[in-house]
Structures are given as structure tokens and as C-alpha cells.
N, C-alpha and C. Protein backbone atom coordinates (compact mmCIF):
# COMPACT_ATOMS: atom_id res chain seq x y z
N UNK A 1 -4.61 -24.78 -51.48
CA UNK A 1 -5.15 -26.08 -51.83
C UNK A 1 -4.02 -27.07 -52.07
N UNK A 2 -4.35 -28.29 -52.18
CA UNK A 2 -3.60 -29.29 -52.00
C UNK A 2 -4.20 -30.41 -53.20
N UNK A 3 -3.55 -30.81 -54.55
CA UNK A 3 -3.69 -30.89 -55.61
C UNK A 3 -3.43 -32.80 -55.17
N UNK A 4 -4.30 -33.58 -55.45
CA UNK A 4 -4.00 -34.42 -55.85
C UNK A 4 -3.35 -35.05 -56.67
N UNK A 5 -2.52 -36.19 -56.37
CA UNK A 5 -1.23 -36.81 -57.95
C UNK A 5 -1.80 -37.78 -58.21
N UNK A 6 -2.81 -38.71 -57.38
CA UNK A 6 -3.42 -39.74 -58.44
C UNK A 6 -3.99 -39.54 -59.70
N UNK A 7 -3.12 -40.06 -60.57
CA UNK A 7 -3.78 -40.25 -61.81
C UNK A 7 -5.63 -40.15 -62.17
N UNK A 8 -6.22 -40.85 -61.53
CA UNK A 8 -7.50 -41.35 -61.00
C UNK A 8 -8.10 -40.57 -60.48
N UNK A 9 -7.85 -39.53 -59.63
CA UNK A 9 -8.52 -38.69 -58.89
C UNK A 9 -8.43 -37.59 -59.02
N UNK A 10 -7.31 -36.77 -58.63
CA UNK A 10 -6.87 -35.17 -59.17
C UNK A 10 -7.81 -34.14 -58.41
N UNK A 11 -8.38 -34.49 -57.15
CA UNK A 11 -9.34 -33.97 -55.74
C UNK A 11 -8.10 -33.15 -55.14
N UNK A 12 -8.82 -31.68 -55.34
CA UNK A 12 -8.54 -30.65 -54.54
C UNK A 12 -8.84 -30.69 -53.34
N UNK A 13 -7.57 -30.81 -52.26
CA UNK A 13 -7.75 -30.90 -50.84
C UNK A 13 -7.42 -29.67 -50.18
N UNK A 14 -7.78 -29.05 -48.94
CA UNK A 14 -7.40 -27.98 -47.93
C UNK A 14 -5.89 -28.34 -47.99
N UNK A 15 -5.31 -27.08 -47.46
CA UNK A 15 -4.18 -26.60 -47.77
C UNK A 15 -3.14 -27.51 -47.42
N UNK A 16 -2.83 -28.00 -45.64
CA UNK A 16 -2.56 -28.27 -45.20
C UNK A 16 -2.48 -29.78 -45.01
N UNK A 17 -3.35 -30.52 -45.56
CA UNK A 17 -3.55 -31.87 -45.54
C UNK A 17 -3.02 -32.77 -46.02
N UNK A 18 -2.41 -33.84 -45.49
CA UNK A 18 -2.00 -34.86 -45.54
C UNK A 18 -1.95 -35.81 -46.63
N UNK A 19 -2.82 -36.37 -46.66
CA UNK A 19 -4.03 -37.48 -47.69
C UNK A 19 -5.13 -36.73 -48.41
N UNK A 20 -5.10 -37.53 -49.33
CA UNK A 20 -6.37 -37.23 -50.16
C UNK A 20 -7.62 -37.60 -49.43
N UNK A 21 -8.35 -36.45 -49.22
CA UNK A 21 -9.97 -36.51 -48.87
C UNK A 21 -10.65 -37.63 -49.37
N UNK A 22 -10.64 -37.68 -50.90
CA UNK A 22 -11.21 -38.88 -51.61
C UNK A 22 -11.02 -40.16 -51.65
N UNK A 23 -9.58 -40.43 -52.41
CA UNK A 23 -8.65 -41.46 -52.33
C UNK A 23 -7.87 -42.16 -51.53
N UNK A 24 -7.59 -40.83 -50.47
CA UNK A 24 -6.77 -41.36 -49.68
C UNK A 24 -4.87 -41.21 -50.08
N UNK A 25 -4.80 -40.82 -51.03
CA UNK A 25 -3.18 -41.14 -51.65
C UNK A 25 -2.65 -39.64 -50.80
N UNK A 26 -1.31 -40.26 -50.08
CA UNK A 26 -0.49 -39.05 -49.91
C UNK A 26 0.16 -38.10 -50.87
N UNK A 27 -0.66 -36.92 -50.37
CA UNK A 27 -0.45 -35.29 -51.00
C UNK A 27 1.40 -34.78 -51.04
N UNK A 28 1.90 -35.47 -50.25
CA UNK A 28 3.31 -34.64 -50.23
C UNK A 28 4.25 -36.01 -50.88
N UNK A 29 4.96 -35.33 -51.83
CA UNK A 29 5.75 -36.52 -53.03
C UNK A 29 7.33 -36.10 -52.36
N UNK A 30 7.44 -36.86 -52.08
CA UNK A 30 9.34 -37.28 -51.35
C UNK A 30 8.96 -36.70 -50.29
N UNK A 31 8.36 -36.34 -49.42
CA UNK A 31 7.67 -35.57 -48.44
C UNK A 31 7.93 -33.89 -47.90
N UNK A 32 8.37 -33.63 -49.35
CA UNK A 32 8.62 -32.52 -49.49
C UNK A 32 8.40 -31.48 -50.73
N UNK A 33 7.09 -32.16 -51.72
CA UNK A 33 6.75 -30.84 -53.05
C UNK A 33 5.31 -31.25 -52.68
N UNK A 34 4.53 -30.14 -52.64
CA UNK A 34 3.55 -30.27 -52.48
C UNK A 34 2.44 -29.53 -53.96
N UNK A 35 1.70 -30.39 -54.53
CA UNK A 35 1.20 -29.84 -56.04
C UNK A 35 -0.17 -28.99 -55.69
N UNK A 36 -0.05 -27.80 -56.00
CA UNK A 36 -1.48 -26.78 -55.75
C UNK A 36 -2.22 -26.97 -56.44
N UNK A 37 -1.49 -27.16 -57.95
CA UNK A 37 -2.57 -26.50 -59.45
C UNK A 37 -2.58 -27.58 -60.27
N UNK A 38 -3.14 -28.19 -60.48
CA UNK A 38 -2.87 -28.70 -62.36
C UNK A 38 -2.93 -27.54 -63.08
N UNK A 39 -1.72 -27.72 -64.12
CA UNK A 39 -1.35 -26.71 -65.16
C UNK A 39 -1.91 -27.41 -66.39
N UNK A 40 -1.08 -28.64 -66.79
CA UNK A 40 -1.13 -29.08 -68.18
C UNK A 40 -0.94 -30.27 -68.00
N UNK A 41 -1.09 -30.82 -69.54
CA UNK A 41 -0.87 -32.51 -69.47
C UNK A 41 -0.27 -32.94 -70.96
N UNK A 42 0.43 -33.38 -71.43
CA UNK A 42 1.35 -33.66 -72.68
C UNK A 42 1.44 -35.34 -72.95
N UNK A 43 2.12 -35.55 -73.65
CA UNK A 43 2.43 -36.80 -74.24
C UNK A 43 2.76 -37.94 -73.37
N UNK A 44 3.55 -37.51 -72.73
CA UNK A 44 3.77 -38.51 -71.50
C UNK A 44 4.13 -38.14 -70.23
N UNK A 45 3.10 -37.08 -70.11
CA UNK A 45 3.02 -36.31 -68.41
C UNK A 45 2.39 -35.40 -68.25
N UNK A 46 2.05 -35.10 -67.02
CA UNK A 46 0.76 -33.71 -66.40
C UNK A 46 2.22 -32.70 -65.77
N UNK A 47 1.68 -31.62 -65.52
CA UNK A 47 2.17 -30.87 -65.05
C UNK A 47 1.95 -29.82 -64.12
N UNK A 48 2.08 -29.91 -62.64
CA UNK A 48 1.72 -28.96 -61.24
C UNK A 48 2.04 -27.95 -60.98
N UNK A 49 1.64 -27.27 -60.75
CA UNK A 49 2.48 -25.66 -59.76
C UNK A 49 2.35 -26.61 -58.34
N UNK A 50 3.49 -26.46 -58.09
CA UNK A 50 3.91 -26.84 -56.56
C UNK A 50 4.72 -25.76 -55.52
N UNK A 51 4.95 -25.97 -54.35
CA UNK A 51 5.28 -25.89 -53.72
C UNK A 51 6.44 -26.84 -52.67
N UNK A 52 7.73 -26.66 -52.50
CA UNK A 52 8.79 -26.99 -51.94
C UNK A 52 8.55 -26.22 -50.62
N UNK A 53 8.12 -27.60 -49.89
CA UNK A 53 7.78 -27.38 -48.40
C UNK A 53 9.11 -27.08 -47.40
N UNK A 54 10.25 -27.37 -47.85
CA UNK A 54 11.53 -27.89 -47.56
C UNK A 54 12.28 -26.28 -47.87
N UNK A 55 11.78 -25.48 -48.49
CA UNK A 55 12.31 -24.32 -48.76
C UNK A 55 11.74 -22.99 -48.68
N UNK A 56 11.07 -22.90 -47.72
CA UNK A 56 10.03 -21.96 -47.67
C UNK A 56 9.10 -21.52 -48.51
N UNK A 57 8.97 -23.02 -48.85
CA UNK A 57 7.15 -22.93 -50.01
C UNK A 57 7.36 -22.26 -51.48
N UNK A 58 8.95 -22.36 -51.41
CA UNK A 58 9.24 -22.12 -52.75
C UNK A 58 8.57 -22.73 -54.00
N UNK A 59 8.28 -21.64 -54.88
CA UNK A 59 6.85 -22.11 -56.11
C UNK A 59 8.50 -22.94 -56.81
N UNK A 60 7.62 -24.11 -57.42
CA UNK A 60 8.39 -25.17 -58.18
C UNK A 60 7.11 -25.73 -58.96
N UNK A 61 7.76 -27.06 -60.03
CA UNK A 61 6.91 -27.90 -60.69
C UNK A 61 7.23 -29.33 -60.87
N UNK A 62 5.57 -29.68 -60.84
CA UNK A 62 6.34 -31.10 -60.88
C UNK A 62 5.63 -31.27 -61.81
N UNK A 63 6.28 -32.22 -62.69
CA UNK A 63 5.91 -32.85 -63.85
C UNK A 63 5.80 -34.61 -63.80
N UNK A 64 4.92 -34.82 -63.87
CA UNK A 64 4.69 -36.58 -63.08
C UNK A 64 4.71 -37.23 -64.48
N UNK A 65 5.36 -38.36 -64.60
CA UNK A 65 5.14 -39.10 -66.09
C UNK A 65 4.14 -40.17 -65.92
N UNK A 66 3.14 -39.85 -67.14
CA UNK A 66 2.59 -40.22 -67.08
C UNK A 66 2.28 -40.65 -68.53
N UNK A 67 2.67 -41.53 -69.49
CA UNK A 67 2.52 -42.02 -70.65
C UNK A 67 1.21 -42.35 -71.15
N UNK A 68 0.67 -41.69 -72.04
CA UNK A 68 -0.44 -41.86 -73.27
C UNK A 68 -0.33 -43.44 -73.88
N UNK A 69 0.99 -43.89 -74.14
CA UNK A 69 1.34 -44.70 -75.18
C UNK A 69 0.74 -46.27 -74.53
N UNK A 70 0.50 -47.15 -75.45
CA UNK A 70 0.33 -48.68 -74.82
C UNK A 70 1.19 -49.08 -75.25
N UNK A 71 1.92 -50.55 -74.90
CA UNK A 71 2.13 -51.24 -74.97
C UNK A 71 3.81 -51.29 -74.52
N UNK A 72 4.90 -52.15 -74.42
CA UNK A 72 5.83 -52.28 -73.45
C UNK A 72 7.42 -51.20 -73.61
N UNK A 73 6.95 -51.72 -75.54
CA UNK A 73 8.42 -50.93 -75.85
C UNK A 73 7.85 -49.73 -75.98
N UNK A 74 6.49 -49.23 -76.54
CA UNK A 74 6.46 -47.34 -76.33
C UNK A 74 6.68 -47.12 -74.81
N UNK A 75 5.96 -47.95 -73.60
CA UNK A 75 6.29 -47.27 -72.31
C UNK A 75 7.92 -47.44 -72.15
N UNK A 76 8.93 -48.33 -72.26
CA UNK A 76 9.83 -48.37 -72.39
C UNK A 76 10.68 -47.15 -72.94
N UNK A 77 10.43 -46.95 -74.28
CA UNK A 77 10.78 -45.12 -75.30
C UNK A 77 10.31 -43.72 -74.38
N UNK A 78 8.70 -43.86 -73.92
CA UNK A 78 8.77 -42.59 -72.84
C UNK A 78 9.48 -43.05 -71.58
N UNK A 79 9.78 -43.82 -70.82
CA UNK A 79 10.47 -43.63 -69.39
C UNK A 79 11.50 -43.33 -70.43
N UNK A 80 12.58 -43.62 -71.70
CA UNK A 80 13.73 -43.60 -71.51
C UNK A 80 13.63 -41.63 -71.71
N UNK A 81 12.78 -41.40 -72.96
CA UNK A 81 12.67 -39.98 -73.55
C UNK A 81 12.42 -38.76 -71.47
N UNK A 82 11.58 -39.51 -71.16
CA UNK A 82 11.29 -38.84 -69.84
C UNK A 82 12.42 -38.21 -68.74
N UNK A 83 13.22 -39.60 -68.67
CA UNK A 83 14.85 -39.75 -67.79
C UNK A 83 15.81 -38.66 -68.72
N UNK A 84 15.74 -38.45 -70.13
CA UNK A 84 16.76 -37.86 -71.34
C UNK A 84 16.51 -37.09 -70.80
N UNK A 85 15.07 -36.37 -70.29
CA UNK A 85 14.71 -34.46 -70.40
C UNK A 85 15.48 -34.18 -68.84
N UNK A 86 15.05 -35.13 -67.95
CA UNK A 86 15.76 -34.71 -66.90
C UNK A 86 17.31 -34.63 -66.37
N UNK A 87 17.77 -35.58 -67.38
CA UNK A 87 19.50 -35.12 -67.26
C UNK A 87 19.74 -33.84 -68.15
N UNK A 88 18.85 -33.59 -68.86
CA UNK A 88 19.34 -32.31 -69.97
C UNK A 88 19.20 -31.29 -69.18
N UNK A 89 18.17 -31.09 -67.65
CA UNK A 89 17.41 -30.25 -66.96
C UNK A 89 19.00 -30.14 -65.97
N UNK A 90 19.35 -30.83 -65.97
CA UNK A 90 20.43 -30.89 -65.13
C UNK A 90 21.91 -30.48 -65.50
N UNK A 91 22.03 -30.74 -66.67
CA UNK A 91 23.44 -30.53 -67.44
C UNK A 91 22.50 -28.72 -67.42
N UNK A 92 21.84 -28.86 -68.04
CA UNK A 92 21.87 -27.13 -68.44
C UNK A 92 22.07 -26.46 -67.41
N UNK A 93 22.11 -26.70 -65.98
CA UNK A 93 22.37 -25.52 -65.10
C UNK A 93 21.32 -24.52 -64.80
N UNK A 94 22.06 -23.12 -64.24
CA UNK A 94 21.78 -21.80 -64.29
C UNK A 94 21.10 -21.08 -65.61
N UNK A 95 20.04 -20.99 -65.69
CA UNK A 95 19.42 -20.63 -66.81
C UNK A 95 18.09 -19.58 -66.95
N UNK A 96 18.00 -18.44 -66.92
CA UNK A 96 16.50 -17.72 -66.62
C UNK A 96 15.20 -18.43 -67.02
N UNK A 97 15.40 -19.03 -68.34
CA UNK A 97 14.63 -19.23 -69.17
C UNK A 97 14.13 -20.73 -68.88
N UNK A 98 15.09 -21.48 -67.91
CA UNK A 98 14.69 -22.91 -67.71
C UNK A 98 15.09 -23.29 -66.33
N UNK A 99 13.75 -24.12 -66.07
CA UNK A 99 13.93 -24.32 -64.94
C UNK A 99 14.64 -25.04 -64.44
N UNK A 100 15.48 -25.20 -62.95
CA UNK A 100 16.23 -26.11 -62.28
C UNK A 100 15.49 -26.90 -61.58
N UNK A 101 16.39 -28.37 -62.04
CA UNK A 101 15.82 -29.47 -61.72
C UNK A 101 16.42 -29.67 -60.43
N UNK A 102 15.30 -29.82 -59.38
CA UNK A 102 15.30 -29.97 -58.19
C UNK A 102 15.32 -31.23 -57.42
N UNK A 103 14.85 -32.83 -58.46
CA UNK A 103 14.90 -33.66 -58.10
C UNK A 103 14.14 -34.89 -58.76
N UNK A 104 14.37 -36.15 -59.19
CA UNK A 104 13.72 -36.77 -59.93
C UNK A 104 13.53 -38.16 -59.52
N UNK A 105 12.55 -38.41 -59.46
CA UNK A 105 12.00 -39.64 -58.51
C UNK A 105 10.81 -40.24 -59.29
């Protein structure tokens, strides 16, 4: 299956497909992670089991930000808190216990 990223929609598509059945929004993000599952959803983001089409369908995750908070300076505090986790994902390296950050867009 093929997991929708609109916020709005979140329509499970056939495997292989392109676009969202429903919406219409393209299924493949940099045109290369493709999201199967919704897992979870947190403070200021959901979180996918994906697939890295680019690596032989290597299982990965994407974590899409997506902020709870209103107004300019909280969205301002999560993009900055959001960007912090992903350089930390990056400084940490080689790690069993944590995953490598594969790319942030």
C-alpha cells in the first residue's frame, strides 16, 4: 500500500501508484520514500513506515512536521525544535538504537 502524506487525507493507495486516488497529492516525497503505514503522530509531527525506493525498498521513516501549535512564534519554536532533532539525527551517526537520518526536506 501506498500511504498518503496529505495532512487532509491519509487514503491508502495500491502499491505502486503514483497519486493519491482521492486527493490527488503525489505519493513519492523527493521522489524517492515512499510512506506504507501511519505509525504515530506527536506534538509537531506524524510518523510513516516507509520505504526508500532508491535503495531497494529499504524500510525507513518519515516523520513529516506537522505542528499542533497556533500562532507564528509557536510555529516558528517547532520548525526551529523540528530542524534541532534533525541535526542531532545527524551528528549522532552510527548508532543501533537510532536511526540514520537519510534526508531532510
Amino acid at each position: 500500500m501506498s500511504q498518503c502524506l496529505n495532512p487532509d487525507c491519509l487514503h491508502q493507495n495500491p502499491s505502486l501508484t503514483k497519486f493519491c486516488q482521492r486527493c490527488g497529492n503525489k505519493l513519492l516525497l523527493g521522489d524517492r520514500y515512499r510512506a506504507v503505514k501511519y505509525i504515530s503522530e506527536g506534538g509537531f509531527g506524524r510518523t510513516f513506515k516507509a520505504v526508500d525506493e532508491h535503495r531497494l525498498d529499504t524500510i525507513c521513516v518519515i516523520k513529516q512536521f506537522l505542528p499542533q501549535l497556533q500562532g507564528s512564534a509557536a510555529i516558528q519554536k517547532a520548525t526551529e525544535l523540528f530542524k534541532q532533532e534533525a541535526v542531532r539525527l545527524r551528528d549522532l551517526g552510527k548508532h543501533p538504537q537510532i536511526p540514520d537520518l537519510l534526508a531532510f526536506f
